[in-house]
N, C-alpha and C. Protein backbone atom coordinates (compact mmCIF):
# COMPACT_ATOMS: atom_id res chain seq x y z
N UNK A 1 59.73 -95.04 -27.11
CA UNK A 1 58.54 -95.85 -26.87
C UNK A 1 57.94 -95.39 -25.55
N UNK A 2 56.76 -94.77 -25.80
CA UNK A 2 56.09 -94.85 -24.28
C UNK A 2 55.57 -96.02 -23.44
N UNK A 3 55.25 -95.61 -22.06
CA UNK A 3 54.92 -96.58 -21.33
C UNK A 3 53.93 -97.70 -21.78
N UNK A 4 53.39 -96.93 -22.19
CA UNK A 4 51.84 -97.76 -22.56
C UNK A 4 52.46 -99.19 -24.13
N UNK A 5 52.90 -98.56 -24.80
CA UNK A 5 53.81 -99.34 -25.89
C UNK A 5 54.54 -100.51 -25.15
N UNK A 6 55.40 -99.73 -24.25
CA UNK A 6 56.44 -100.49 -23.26
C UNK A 6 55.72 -102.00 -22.73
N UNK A 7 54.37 -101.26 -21.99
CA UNK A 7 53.76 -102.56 -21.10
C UNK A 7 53.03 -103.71 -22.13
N UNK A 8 52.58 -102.82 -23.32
CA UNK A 8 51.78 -103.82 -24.40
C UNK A 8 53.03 -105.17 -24.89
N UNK A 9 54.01 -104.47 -25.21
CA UNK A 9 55.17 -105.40 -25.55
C UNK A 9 55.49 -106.57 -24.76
N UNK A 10 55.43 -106.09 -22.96
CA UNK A 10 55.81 -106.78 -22.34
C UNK A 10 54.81 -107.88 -21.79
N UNK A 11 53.89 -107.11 -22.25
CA UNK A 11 52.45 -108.36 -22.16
C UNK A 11 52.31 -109.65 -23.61
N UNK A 12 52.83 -108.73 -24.33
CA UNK A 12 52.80 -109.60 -25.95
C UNK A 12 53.91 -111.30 -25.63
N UNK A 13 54.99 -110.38 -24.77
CA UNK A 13 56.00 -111.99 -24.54
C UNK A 13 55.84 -112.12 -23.26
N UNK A 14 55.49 -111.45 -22.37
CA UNK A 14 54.91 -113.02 -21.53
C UNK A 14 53.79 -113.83 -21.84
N UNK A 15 53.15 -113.58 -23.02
CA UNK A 15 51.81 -114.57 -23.45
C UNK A 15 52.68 -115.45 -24.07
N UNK A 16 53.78 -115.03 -24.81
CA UNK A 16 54.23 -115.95 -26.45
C UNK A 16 54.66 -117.04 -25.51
N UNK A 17 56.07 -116.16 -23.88
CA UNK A 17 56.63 -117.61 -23.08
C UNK A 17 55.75 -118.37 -22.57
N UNK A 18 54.11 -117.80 -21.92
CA UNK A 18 54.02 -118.72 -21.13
C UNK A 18 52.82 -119.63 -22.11
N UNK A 19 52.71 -119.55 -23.30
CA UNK A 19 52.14 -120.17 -24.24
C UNK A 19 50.68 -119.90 -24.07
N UNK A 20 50.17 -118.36 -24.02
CA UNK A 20 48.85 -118.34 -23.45
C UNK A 20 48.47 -118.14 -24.92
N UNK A 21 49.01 -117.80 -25.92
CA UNK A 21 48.17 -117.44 -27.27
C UNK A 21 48.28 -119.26 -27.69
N UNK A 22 48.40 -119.95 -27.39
CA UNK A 22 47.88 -121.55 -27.71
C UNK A 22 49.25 -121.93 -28.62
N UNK A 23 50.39 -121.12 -28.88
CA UNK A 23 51.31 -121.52 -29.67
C UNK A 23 52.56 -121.10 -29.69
N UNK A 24 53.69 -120.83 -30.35
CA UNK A 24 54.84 -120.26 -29.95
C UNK A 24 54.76 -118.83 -29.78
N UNK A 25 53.47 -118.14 -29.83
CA UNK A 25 53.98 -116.72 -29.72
C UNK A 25 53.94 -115.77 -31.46
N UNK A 26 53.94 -116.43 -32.39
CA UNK A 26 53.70 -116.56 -33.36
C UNK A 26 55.27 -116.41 -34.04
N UNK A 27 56.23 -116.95 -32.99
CA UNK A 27 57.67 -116.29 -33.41
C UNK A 27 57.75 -117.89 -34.66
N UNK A 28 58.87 -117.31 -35.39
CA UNK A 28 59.19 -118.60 -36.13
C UNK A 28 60.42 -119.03 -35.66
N UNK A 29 60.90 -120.62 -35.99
CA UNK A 29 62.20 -120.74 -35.44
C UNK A 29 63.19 -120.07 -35.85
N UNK A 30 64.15 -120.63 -34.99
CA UNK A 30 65.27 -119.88 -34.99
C UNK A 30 65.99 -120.72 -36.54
N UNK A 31 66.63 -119.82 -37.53
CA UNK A 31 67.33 -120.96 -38.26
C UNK A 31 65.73 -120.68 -39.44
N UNK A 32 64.56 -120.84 -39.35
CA UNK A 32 63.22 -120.80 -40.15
C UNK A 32 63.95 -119.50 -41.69
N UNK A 33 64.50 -119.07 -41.52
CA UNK A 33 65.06 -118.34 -42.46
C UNK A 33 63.61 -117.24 -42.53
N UNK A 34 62.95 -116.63 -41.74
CA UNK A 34 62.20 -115.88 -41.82
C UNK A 34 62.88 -114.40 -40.69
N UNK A 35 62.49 -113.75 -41.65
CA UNK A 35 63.83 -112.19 -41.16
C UNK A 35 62.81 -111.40 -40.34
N UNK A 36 61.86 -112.17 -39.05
CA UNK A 36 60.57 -111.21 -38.62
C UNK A 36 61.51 -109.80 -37.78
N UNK A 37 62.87 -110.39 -37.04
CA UNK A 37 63.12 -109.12 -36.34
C UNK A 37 63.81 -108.29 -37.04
N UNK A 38 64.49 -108.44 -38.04
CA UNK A 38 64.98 -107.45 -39.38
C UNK A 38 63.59 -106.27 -39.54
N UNK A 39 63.10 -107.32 -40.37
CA UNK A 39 61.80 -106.50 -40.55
C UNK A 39 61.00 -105.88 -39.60
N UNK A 40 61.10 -105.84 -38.16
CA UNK A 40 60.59 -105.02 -37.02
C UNK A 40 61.35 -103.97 -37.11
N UNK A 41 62.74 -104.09 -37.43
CA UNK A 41 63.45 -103.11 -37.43
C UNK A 41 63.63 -102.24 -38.43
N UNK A 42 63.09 -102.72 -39.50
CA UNK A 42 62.79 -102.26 -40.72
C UNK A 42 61.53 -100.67 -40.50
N UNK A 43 60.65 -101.96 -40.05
CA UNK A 43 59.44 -100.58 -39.77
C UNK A 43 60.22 -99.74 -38.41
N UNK A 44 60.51 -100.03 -37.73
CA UNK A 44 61.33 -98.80 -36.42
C UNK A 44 61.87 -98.13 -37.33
N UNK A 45 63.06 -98.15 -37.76
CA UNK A 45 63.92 -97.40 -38.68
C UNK A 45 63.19 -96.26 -39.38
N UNK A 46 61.88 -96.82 -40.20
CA UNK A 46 61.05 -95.67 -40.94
C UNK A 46 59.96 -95.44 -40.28
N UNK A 47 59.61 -95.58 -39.47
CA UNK A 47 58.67 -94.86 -38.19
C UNK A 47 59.63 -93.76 -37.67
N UNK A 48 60.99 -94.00 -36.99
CA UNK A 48 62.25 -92.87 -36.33
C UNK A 48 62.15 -91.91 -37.96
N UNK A 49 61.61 -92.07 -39.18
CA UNK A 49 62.49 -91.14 -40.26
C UNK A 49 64.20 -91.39 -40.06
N UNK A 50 64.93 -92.44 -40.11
CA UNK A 50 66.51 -92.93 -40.29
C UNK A 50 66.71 -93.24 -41.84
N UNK A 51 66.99 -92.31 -42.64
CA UNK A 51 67.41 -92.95 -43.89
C UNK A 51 68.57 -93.89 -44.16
N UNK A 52 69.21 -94.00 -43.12
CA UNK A 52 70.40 -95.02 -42.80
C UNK A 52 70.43 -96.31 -42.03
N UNK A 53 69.24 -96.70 -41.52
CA UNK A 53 68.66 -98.09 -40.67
C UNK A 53 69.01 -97.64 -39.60
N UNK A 54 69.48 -98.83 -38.90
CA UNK A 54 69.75 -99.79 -37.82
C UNK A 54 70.30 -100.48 -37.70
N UNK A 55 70.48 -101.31 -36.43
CA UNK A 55 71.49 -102.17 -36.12
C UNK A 55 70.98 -102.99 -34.31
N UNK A 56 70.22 -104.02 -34.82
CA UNK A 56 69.58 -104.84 -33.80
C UNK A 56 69.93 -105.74 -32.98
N UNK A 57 70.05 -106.39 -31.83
CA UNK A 57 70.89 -107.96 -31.82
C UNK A 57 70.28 -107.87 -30.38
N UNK A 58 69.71 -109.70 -30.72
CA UNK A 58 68.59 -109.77 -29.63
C UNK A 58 69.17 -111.24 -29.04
N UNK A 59 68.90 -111.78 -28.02
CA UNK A 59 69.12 -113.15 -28.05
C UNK A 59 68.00 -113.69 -26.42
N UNK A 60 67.50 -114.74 -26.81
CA UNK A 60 67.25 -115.97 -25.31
C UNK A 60 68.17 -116.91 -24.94
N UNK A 61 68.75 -116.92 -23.43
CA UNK A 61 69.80 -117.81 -23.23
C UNK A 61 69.75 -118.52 -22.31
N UNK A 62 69.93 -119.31 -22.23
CA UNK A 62 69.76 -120.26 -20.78
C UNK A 62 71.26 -120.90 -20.82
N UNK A 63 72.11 -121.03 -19.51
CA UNK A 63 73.11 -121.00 -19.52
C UNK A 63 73.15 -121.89 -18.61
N UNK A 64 74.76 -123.09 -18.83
CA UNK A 64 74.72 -124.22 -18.29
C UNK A 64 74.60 -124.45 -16.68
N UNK A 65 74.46 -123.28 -15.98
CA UNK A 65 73.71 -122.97 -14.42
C UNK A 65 72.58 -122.97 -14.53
N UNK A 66 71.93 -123.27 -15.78
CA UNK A 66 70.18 -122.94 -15.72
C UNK A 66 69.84 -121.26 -15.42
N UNK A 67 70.44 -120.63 -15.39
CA UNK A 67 70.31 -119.17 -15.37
C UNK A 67 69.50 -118.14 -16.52
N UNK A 68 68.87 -117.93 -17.12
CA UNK A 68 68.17 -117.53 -18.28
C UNK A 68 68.06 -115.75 -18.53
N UNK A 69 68.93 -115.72 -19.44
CA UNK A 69 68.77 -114.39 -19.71
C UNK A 69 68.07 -114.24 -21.33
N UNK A 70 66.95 -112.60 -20.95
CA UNK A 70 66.71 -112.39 -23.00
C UNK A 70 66.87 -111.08 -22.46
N UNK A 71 67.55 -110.31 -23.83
CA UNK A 71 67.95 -109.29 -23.79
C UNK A 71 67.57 -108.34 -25.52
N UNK A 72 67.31 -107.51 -25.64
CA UNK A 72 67.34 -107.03 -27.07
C UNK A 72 67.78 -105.87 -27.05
N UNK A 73 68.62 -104.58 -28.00
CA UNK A 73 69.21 -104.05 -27.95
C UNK A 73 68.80 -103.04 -29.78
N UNK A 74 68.69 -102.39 -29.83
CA UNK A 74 68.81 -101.84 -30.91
C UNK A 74 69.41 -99.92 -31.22
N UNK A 75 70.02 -99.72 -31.92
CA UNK A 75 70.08 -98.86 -32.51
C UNK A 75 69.80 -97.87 -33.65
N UNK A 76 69.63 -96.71 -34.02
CA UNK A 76 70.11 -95.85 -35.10
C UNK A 76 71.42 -96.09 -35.83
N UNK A 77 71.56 -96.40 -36.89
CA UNK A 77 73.07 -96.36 -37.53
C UNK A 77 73.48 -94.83 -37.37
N UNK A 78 73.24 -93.93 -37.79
CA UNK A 78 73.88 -92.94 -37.61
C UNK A 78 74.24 -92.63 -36.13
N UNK A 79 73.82 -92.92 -34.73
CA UNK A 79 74.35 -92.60 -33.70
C UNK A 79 75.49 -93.28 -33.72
N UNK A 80 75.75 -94.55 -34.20
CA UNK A 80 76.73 -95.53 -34.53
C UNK A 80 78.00 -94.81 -34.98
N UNK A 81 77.84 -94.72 -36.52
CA UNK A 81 78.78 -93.77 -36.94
C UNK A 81 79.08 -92.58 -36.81
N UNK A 82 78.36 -91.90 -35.82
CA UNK A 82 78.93 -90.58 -35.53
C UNK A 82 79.70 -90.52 -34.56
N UNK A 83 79.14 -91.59 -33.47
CA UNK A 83 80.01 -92.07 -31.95
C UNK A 83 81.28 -92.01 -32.15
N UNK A 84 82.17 -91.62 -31.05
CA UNK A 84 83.42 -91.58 -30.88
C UNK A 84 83.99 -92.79 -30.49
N UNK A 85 84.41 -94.35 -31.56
CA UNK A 85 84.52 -95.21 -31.19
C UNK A 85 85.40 -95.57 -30.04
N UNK A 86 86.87 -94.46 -30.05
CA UNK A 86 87.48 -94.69 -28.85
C UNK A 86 87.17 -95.14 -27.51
N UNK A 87 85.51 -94.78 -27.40
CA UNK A 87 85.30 -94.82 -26.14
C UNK A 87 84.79 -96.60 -26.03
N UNK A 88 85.13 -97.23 -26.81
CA UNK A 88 84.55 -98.86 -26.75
C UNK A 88 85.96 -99.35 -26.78
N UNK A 89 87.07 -98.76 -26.91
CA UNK A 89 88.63 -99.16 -26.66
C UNK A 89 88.48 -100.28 -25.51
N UNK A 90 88.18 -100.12 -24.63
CA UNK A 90 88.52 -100.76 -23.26
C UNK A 90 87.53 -101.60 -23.33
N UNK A 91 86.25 -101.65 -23.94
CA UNK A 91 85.48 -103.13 -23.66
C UNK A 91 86.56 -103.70 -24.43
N UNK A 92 86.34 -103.71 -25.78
CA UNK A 92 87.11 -104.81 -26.70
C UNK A 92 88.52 -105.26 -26.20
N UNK A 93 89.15 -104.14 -26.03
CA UNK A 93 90.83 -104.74 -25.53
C UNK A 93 90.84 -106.09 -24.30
N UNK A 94 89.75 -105.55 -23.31
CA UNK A 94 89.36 -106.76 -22.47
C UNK A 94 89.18 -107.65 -22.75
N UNK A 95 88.50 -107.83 -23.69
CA UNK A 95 88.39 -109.19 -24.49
C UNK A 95 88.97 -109.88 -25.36
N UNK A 96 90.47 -108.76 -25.91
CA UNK A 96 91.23 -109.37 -26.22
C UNK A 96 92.80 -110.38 -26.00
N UNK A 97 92.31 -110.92 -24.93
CA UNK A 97 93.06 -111.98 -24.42
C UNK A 97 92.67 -113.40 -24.08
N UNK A 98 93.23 -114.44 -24.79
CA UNK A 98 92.46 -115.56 -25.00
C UNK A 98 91.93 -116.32 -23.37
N UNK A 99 93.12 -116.02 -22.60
CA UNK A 99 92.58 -116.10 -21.20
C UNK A 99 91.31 -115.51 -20.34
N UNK A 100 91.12 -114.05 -20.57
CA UNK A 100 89.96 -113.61 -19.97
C UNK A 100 88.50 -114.44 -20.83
N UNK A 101 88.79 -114.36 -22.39
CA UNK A 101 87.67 -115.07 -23.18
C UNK A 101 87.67 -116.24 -21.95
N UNK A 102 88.72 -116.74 -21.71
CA UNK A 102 88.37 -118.23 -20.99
C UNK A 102 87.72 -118.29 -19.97
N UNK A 103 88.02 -117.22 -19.39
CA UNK A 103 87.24 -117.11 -17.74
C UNK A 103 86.27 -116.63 -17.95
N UNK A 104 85.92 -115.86 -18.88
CA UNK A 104 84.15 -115.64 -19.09
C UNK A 104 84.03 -116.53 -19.46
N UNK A 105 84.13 -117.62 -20.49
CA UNK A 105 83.37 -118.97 -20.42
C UNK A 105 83.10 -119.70 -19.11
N UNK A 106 84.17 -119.81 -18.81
CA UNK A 106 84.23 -120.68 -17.42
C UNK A 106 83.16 -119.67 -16.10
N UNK A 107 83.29 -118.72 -15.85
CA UNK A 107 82.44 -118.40 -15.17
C UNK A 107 80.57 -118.11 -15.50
N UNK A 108 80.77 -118.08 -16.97
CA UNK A 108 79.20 -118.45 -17.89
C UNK A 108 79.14 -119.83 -17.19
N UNK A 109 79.84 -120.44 -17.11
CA UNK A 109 79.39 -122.19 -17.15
C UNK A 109 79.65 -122.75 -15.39
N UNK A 110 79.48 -121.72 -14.71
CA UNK A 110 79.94 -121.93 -13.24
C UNK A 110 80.33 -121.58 -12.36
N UNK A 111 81.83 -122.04 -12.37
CA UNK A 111 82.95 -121.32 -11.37
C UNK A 111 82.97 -119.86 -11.56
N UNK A 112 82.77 -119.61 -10.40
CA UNK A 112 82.33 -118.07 -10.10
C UNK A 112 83.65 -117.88 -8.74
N UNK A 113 84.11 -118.51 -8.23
CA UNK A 113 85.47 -117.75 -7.58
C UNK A 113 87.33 -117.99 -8.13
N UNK A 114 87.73 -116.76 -7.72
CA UNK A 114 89.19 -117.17 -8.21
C UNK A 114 90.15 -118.71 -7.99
N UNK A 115 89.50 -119.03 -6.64
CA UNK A 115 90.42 -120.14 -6.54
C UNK A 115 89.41 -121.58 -7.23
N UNK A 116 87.99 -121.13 -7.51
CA UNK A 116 87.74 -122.53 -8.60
C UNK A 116 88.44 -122.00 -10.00
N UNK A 117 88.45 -121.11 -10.82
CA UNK A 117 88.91 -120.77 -11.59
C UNK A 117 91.00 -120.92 -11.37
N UNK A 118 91.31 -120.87 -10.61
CA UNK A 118 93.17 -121.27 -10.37
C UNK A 118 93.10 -122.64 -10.48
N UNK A 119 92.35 -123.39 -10.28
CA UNK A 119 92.12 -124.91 -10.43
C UNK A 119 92.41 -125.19 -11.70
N UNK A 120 91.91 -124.53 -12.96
CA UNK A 120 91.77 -124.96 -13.97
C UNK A 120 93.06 -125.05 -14.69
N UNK A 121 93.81 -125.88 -15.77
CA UNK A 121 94.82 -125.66 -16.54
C UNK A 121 94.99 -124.72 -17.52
N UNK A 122 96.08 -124.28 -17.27
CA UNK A 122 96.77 -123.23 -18.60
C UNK A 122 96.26 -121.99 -18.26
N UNK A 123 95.96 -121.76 -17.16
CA UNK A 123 94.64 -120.15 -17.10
C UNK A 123 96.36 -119.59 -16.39
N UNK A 124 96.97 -119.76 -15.49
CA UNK A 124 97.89 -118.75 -15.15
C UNK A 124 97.82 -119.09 -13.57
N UNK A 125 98.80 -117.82 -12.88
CA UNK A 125 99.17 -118.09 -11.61
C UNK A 125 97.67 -117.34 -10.79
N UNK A 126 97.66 -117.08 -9.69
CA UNK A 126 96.64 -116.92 -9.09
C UNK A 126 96.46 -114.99 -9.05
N UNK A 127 97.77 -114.78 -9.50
CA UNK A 127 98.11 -113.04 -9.35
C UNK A 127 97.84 -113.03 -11.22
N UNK A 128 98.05 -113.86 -11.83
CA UNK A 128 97.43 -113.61 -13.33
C UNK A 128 95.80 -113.27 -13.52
N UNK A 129 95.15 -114.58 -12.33
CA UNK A 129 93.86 -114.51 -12.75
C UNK A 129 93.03 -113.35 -12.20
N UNK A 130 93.96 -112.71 -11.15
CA UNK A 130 93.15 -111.95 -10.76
C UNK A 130 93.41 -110.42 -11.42
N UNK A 131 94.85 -110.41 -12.22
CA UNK A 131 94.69 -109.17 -13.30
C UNK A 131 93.79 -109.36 -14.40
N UNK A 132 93.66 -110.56 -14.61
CA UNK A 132 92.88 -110.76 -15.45
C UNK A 132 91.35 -110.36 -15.25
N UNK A 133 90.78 -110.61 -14.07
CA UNK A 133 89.73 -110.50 -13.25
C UNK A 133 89.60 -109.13 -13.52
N UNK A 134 90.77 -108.12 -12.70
CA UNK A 134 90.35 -107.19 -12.99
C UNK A 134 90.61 -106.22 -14.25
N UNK A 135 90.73 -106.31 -15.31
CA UNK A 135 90.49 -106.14 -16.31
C UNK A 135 89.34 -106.47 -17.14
N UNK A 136 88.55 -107.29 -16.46
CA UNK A 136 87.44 -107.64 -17.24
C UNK A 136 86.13 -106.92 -16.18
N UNK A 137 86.54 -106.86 -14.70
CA UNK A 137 85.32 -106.07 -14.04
C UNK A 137 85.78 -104.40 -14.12
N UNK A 138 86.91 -104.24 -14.72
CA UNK A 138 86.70 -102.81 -14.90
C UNK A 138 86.54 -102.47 -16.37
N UNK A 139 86.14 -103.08 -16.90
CA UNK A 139 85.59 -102.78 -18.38
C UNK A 139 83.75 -103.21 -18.73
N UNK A 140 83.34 -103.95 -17.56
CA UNK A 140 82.40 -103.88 -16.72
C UNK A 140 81.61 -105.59 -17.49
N UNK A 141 82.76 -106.54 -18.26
CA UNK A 141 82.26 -107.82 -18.31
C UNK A 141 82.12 -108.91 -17.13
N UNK A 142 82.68 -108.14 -15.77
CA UNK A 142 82.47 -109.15 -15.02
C UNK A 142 81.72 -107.92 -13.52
N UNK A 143 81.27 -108.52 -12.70
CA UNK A 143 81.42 -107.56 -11.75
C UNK A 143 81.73 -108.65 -10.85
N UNK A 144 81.02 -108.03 -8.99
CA UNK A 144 81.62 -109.20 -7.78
C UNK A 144 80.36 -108.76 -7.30
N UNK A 145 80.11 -110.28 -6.90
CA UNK A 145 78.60 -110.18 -5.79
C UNK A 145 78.68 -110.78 -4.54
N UNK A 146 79.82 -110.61 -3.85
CA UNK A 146 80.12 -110.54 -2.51
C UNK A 146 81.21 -112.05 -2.45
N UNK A 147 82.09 -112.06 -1.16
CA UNK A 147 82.71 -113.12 -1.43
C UNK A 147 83.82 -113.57 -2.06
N UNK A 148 84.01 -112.53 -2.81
CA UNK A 148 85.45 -112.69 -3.96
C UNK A 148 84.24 -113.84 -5.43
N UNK A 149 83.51 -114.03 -5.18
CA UNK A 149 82.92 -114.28 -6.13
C UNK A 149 82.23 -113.58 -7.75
N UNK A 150 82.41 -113.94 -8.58
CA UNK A 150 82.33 -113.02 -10.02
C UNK A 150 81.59 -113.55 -10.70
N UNK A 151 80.33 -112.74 -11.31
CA UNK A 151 79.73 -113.14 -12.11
C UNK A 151 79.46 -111.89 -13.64
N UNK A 152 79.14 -112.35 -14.63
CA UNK A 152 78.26 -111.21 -15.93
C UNK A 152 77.79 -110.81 -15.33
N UNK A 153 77.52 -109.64 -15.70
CA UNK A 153 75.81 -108.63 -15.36
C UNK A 153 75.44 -109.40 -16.27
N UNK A 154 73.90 -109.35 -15.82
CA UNK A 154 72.80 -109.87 -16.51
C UNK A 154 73.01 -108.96 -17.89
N UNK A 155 72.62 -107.98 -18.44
CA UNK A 155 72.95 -107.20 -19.14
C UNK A 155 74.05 -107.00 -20.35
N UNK A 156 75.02 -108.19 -19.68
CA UNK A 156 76.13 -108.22 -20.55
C UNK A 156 75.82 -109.69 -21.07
N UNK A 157 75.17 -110.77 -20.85
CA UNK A 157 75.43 -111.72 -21.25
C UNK A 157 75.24 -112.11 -22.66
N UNK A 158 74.29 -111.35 -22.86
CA UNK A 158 73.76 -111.96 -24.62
C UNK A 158 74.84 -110.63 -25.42
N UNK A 159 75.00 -109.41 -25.46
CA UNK A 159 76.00 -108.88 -26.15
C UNK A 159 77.36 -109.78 -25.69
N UNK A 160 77.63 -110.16 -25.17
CA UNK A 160 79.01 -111.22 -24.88
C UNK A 160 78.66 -111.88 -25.94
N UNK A 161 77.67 -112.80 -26.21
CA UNK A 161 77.55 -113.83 -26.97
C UNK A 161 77.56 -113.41 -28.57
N UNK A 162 77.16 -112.30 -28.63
CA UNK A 162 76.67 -111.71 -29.97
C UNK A 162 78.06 -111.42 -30.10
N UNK A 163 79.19 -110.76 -29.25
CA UNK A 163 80.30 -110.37 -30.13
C UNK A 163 80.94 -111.64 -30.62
N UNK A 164 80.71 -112.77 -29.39
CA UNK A 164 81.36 -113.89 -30.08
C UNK A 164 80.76 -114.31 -30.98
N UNK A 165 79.46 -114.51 -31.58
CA UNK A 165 78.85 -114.89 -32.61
C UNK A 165 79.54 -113.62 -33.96
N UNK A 166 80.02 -112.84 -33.59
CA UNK A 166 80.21 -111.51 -35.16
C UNK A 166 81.48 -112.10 -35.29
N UNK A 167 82.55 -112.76 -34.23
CA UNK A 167 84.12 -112.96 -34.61
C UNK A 167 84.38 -114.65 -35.23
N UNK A 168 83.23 -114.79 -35.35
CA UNK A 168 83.38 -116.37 -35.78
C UNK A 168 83.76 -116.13 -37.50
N UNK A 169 84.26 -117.11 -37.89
CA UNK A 169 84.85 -116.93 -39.24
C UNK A 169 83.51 -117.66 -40.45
């Protein structure tokens, strides 16, 4: 996408947020069972020439700090399946421990240092939370913004949410 594409887009949603086209933006709700970003991705897909699609995942979040992240993300399927998945080993493994899941909640919803997070029950000793800690900022779900304090990258927050939204049963 060139610049000019780039800035039109970014003019299209700050009208839809700040309600300057007189209405939602023309988005439909969420849940409306209308597939508009499928179908954006539909036409991307055969605009790129991909006889194999895509693979999209977008989200708006406002998080119980009042913090607001939107993020959108899309791909080529074939870069997908050609990728050398090994190299996503270390996000996922990070996340596979029901404790770190916990402390990214808990730090989504707040507590942003180790010793508010040692406060909490069942999380572990204070040398747990902080392997834990670092296992999750070196797989790059958490980082430190001075202080011994930890927060998401902005960047990571809505794919966080989306993987938890794909593992739900």
């Amino acid at each position: 996408m060139d610049l000019e594409e780039r800035v039109a887009a970014l003019e299209r949603r700050l009208a839809a947020l700040e309600g300057a086209d007189g209405g939602d933006g023309g988005v439909p709700p969420v849940g409306g069972g209308d597939f508009w970003a499928l179908q954006r991705l539909k036409e991307d897909v055969a605009k790129a020439g991909s006889p194999n699609g895509g693979v999209l995942y977008t989200g708006a979040v406002r998080l119980p700090t009042e913090e607001r992240y939107e993020w959108q993300y899309g791909t080529l399927t074939d870069g997908l399946l050609d990728a050398d998945w090994s190299d996503s080993a270390e996000s996922f493994a990070a996340l596979g421990h029901p404790v770190r899941l916990r402390l990214l909640r808990e730090i989504l919803g707040g507590l942003r240092t180790a010793a508010e997070l040692a406060g909490l029950e069942d999380i572990g000793t204070t040398g747990q939370i902080y392997h834990h800690l670092r296992q999750l900022t070196g797989a790059g779900w958490l980082h430190t913004t001075g202080r011994g304090r930890y927060e998401v990258p902005a960047a990571r927050v809505v794919p966080l949410l989306v993987m938890l939204s794909a593992a739900r049963p």
